[in-house]
N, C-alpha and C. Protein backbone atom coordinates (compact mmCIF):
# COMPACT_ATOMS: atom_id res chain seq x y z
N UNK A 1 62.62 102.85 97.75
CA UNK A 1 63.96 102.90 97.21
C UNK A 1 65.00 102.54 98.27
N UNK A 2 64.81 103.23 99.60
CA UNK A 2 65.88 102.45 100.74
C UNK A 2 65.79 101.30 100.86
N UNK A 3 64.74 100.92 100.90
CA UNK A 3 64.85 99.06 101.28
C UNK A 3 65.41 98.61 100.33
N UNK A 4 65.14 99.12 98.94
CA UNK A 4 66.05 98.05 97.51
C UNK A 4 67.45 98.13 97.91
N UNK A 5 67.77 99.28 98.22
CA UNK A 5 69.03 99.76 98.58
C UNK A 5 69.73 99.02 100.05
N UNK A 6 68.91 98.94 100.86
CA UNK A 6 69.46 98.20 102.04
C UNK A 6 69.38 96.31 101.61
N UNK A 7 68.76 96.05 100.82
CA UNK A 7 68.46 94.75 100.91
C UNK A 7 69.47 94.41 99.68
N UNK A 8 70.15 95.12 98.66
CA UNK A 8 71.35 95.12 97.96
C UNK A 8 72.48 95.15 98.38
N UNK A 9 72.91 95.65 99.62
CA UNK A 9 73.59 96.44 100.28
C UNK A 9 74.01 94.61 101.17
N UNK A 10 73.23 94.11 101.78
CA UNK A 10 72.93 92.59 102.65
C UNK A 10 73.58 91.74 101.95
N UNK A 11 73.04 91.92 100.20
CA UNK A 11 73.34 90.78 99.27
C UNK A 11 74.83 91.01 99.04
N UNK A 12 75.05 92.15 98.86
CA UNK A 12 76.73 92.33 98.54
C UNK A 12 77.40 92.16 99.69
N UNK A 13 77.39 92.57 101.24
CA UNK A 13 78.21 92.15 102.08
C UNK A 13 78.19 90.48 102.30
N UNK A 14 77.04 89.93 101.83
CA UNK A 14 77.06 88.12 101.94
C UNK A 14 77.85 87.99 101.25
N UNK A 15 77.79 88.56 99.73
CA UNK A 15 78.73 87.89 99.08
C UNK A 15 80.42 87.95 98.91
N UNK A 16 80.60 88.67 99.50
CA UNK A 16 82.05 89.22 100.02
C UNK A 16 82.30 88.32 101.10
N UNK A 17 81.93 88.21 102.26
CA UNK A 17 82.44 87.60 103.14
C UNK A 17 82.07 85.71 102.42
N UNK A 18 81.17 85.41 101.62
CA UNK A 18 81.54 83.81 101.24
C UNK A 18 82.63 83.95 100.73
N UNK A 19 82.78 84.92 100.02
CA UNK A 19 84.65 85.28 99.07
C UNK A 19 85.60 85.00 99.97
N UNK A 20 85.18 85.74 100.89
CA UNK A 20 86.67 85.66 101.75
C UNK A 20 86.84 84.31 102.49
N UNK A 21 85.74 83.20 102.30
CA UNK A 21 86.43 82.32 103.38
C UNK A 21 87.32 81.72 103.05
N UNK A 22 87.94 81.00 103.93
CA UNK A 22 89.41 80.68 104.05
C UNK A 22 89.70 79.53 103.89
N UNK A 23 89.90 78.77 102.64
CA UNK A 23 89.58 77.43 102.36
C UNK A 23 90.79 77.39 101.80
N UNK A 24 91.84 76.40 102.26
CA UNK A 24 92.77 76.08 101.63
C UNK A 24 93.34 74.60 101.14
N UNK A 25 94.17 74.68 100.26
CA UNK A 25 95.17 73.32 100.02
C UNK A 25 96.16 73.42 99.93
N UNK A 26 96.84 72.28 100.64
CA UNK A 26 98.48 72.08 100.71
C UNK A 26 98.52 71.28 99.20
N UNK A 27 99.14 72.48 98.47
CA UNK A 27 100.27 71.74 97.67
C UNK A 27 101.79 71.07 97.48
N UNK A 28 101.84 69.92 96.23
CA UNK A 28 102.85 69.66 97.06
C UNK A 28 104.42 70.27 96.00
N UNK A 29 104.47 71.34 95.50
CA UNK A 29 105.51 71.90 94.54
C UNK A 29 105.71 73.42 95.34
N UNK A 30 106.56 73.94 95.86
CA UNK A 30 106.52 75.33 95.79
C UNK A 30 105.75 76.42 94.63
N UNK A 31 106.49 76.22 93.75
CA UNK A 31 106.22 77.06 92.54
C UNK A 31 104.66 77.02 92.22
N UNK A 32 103.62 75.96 93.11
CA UNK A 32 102.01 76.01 92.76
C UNK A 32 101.84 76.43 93.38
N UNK A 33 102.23 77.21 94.66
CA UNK A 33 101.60 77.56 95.73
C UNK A 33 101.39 79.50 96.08
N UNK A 34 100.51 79.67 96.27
CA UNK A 34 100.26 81.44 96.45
C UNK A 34 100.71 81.74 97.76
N UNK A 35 100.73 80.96 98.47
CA UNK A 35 101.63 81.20 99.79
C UNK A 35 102.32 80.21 100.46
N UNK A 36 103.90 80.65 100.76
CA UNK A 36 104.40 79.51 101.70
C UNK A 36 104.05 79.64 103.11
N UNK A 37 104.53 78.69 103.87
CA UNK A 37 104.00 79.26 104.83
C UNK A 37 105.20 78.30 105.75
N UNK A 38 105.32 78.20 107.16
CA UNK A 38 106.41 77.58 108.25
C UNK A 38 105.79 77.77 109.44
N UNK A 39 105.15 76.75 109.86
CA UNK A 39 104.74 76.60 111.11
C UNK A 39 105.61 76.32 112.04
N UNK A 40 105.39 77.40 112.67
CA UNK A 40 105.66 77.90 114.09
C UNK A 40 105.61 76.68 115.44
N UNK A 41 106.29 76.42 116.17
CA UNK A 41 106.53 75.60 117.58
C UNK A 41 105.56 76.58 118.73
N UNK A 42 105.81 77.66 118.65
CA UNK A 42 105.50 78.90 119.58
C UNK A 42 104.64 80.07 118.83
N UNK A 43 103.55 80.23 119.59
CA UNK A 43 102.26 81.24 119.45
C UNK A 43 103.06 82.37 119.25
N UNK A 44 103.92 83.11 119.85
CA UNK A 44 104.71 84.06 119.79
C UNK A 44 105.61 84.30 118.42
N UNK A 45 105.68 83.49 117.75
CA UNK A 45 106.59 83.80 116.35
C UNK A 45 105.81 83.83 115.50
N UNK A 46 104.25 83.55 115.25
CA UNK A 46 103.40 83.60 114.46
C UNK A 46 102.78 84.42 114.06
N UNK A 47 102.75 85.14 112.40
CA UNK A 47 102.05 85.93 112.42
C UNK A 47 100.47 85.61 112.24
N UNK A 48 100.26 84.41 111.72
CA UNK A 48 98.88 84.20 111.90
C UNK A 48 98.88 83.09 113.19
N UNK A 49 97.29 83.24 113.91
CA UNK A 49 97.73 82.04 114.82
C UNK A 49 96.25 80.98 113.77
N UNK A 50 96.21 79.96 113.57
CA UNK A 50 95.18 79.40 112.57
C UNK A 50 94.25 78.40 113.78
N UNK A 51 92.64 77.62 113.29
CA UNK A 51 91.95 77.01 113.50
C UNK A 51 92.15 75.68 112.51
N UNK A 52 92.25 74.68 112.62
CA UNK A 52 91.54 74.15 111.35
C UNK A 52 89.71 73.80 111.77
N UNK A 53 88.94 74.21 110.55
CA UNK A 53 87.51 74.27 110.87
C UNK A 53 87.48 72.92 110.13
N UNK A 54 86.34 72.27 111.01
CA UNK A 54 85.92 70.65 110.43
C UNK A 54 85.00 71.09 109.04
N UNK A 55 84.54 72.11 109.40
CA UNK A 55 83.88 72.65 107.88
C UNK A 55 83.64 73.82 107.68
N UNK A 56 83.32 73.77 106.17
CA UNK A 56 83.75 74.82 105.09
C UNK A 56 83.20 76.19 106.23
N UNK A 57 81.62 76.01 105.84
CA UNK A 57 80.86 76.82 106.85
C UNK A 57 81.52 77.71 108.07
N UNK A 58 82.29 77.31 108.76
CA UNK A 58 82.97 77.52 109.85
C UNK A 58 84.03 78.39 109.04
N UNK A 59 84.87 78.27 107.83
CA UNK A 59 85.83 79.02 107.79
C UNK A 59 85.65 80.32 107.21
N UNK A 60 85.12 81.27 107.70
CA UNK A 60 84.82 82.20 106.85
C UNK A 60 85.42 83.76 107.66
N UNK A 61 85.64 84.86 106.54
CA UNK A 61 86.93 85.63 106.85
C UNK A 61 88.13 85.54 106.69
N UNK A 62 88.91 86.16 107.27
CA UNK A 62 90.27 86.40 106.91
C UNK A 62 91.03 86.59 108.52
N UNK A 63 90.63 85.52 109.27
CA UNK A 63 90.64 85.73 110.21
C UNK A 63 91.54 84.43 111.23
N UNK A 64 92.25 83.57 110.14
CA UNK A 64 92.86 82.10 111.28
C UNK A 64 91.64 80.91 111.20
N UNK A 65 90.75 81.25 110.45
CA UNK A 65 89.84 80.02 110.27
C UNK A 65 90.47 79.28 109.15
N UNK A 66 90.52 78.56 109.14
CA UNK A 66 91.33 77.39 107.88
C UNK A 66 90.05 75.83 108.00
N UNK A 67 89.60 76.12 106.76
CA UNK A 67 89.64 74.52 105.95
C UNK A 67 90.19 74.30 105.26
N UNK A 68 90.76 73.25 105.06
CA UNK A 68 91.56 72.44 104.19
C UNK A 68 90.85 71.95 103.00
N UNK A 69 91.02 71.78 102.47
CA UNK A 69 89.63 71.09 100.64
C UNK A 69 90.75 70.21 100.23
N UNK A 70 89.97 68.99 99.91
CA UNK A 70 90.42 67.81 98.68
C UNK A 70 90.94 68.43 97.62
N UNK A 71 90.41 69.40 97.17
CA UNK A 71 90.67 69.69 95.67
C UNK A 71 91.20 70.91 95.49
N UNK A 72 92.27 71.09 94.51
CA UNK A 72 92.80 72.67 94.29
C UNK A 72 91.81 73.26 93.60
N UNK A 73 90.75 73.12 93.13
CA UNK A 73 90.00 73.97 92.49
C UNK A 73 89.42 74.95 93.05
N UNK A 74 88.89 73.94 94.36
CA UNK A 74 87.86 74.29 95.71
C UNK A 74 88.71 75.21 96.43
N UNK A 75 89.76 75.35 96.54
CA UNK A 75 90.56 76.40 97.39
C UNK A 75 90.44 77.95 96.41
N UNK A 76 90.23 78.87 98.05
CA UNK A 76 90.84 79.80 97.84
C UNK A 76 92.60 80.30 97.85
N UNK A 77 93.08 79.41 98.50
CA UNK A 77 94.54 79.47 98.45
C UNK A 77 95.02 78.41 98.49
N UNK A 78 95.91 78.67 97.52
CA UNK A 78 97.07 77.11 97.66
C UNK A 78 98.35 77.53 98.33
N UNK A 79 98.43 76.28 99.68
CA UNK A 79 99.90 77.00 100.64
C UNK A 79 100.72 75.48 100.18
N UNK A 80 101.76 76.49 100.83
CA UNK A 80 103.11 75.05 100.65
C UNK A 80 104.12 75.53 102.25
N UNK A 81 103.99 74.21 102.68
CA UNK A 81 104.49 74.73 103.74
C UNK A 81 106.21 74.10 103.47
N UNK A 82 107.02 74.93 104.52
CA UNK A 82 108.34 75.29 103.74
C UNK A 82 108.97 74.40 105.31
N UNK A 83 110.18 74.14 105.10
CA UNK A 83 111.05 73.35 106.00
C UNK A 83 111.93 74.63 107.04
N UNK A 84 112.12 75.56 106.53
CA UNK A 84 112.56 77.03 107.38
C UNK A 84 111.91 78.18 107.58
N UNK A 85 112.37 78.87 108.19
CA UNK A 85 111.37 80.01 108.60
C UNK A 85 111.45 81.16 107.60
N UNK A 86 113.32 80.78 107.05
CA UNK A 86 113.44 82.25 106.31
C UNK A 86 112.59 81.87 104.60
N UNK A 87 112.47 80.63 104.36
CA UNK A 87 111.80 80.67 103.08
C UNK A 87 110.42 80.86 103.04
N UNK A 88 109.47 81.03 104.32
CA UNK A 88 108.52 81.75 103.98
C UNK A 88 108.16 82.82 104.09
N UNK A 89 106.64 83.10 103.24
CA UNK A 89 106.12 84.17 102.88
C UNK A 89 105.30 84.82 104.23
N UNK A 90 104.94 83.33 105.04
CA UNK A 90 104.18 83.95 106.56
C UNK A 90 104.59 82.81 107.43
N UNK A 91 104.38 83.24 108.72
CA UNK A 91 104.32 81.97 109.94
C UNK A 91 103.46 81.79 110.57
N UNK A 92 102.92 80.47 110.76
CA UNK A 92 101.40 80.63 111.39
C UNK A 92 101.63 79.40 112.27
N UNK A 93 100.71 79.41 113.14
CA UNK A 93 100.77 78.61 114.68
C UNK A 93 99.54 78.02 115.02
N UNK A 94 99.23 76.81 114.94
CA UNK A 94 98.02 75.57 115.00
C UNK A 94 97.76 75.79 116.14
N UNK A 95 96.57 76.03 116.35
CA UNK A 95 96.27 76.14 117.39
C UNK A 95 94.64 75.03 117.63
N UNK A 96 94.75 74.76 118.68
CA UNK A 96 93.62 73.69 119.16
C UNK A 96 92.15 74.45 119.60
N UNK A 97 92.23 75.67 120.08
CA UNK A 97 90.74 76.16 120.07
C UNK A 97 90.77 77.30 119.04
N UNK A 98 89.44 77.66 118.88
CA UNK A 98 88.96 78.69 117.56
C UNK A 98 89.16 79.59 118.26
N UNK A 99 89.07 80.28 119.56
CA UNK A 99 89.25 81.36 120.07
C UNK A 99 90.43 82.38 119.74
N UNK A 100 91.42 81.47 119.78
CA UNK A 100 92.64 81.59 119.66
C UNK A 100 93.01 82.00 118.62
N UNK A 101 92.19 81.75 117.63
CA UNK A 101 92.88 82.47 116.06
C UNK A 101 92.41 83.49 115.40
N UNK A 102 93.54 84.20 114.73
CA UNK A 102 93.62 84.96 114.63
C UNK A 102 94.78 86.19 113.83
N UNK A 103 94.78 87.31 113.63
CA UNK A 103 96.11 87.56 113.08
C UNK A 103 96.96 88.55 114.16
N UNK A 104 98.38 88.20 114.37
CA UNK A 104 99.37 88.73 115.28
C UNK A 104 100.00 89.74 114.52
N UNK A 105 100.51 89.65 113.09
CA UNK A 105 101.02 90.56 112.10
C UNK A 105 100.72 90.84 111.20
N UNK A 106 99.12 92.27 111.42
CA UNK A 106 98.34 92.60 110.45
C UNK A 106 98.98 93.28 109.01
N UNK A 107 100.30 93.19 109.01
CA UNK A 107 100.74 93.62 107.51
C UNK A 107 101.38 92.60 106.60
N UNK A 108 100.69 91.22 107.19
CA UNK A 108 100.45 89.90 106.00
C UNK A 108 99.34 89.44 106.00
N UNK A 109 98.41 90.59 106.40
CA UNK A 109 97.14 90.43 105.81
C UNK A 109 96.60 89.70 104.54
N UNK A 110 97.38 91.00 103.98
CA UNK A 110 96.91 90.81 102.12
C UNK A 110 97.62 89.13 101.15
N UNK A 111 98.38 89.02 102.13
CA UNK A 111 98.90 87.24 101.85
C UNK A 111 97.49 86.02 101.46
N UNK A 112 96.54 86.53 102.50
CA UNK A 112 95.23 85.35 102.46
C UNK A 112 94.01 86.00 101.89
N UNK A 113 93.77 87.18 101.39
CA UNK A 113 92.72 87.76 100.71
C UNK A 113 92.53 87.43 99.54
C-alpha cells in the first residue's frame, strides 16, 4: 500500500510542476492578455528577473524561466507588454544567463501561476 501511495504521490508532483511551466505569448491587444508586464532597463526595478529558455523543456516552474510559444493556445499565459511602468501588472528584467532568474517580489507570485 506505501509504494501505491508513494508512486501516486511522484505522479501527482510530475504533474503539477508540467502545469506550472512557464510558457508564454505576447499578445498583441491589452484586453487579451492575463498579464501586462514593462520591462525593466535595471535588474533592480524588477520584480521578476526572466530567462528566455530555447525550449519548452527548460521552462518549467514559476521561477523566471520563460518560453515563448507560436500559439496562444500553447501558452500558459498570455502577456502584453505595456509602454510604462505604471500600466503594469509586473516588471521583469531579461536577463542573459539562467542563473540569474528568478523572483525579486514574491507577492506577484500569483500573477504567473
Amino acid at each position: 500500500m506505501k509504494k501505491i501511495l508513494f508512486v501516486l504521490f511522484f505522479v501527482f508532483l510530475a504533474g503539477c510542476l508540467a502545469a506550472s511551466a512557464q510558457t508564454v505569448y505576447s499578445v498583441d491587444y491589452k484586453s487579451d492578455a492575463d498579464v501586462k508586464v514593462y520591462v525593466a532597463k535595471y535588474k533592480s526595478d524588477a520584480d521578476l528577473v526572466v530567462y528566455k529558455c530555447k525550449y519548452k523543456s527548460d521552462a518549467q516552474g514559476n521561477n523566471g524561466l520563460w518560453h515563448f510559444v507560436n500559439y496562444k493556445s500553447d501558452a500558459k499565459k498570455k502577456i502584453y507588454f505595456v509602454k510604462y511602468k505604471s500600466d503594469a501588472d509586473m516588471v521583469i528584467y531579461v536577463t542573459e544567463y539562467k542563473s540569474d532568474a528568478g523572483w525579486r517580489n514574491r507577492s506577484k507570485m500569483h500573477l504567473m501561476m
